[in-house]
Protein backbone atom coordinates (compact mmCIF):
# COMPACT_ATOMS: atom_id res chain seq x y z
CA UNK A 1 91.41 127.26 101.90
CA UNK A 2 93.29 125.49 98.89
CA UNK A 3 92.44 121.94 101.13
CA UNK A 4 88.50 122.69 101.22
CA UNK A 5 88.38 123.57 97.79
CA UNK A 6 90.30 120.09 96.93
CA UNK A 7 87.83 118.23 99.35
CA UNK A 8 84.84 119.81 97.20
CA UNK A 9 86.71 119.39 93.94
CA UNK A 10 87.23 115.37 94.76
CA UNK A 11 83.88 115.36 96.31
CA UNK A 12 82.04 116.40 92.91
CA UNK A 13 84.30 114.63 91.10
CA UNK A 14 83.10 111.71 92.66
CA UNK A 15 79.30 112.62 92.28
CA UNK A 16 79.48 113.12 88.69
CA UNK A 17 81.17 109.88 88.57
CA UNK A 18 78.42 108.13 89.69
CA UNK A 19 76.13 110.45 87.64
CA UNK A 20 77.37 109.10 84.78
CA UNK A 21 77.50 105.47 85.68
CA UNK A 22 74.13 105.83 86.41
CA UNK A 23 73.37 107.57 83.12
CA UNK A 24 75.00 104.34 81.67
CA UNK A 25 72.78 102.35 84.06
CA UNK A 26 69.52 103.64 82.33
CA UNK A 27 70.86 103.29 79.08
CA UNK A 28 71.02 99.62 79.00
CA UNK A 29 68.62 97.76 76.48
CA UNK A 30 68.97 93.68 77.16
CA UNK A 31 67.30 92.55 74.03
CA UNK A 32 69.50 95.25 72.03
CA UNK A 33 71.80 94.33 69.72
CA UNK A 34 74.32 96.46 71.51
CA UNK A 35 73.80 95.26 75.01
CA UNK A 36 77.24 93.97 75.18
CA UNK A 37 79.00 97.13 74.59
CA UNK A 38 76.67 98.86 76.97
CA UNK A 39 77.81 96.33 80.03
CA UNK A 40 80.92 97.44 78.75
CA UNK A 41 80.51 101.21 78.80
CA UNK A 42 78.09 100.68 82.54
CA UNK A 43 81.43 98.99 83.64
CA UNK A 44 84.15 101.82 82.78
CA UNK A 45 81.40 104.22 84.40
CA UNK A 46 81.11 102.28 87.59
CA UNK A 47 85.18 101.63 87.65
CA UNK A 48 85.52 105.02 87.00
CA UNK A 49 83.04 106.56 89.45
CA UNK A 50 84.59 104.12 92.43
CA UNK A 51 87.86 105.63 91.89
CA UNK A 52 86.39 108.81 92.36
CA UNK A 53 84.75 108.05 95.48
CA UNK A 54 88.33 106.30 96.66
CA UNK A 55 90.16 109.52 96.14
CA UNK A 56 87.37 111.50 97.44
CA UNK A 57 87.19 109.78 100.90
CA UNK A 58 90.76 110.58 101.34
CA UNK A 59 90.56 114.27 101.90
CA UNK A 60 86.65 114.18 102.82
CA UNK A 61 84.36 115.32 105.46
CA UNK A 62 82.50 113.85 107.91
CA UNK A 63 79.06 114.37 105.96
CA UNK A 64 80.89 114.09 102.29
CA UNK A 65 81.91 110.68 104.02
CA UNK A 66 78.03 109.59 104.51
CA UNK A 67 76.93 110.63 100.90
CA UNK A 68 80.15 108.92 99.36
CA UNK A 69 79.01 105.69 101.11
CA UNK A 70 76.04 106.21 100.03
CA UNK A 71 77.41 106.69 96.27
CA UNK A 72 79.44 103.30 96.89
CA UNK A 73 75.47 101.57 97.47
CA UNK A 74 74.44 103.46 95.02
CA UNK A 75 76.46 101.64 92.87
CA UNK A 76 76.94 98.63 94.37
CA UNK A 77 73.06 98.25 93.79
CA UNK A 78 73.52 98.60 89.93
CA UNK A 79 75.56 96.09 89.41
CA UNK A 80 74.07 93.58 91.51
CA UNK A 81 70.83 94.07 89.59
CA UNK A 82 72.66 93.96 86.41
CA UNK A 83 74.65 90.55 87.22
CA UNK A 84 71.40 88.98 88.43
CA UNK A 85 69.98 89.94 85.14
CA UNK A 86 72.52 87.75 82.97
């Protein structure tokens, strides 16, 4: 039992991780005056949140395994759009 309660642990771990990256995601203003520390926050999120997802596909299930990939795009995805916005 301990071993499905770490795969669940890691697993929402991993999706709050990205919850908050994305949170950071949203927060971004490009013509504010604080954009650059934004990046900077949206990057700590995203490093962060893949770490998460690392340790998480380590111990997780099959279908944890599809959602954490999908996570991984998830966030892939924002920072493409963000470097193609500089």
């Amino acid at each position: 039992m301990p071993y499905h309660k770490d795969k669940q642990q890691a697993f929402q771990a991993a999706q709050q991780g990205v919850e908050h990256a994305q949170e950071a995601y949203f927060d971004i203003v490009q013509d504010s005056a604080s954009y650059g520390s934004q990046l900077k926050h949206l990057q700590k999120e995203v490093n962060e949140a893949y770490q998460q997802i690392e340790n998480a596909m380590e111990v997780a299930s099959e279908h944890q395994r599809v959602q954490l990939e999908r996570f991984q795009n998830d966030l892939r995805s924002m920072v493409d759009e963000v470097n193609g916005t500089l």
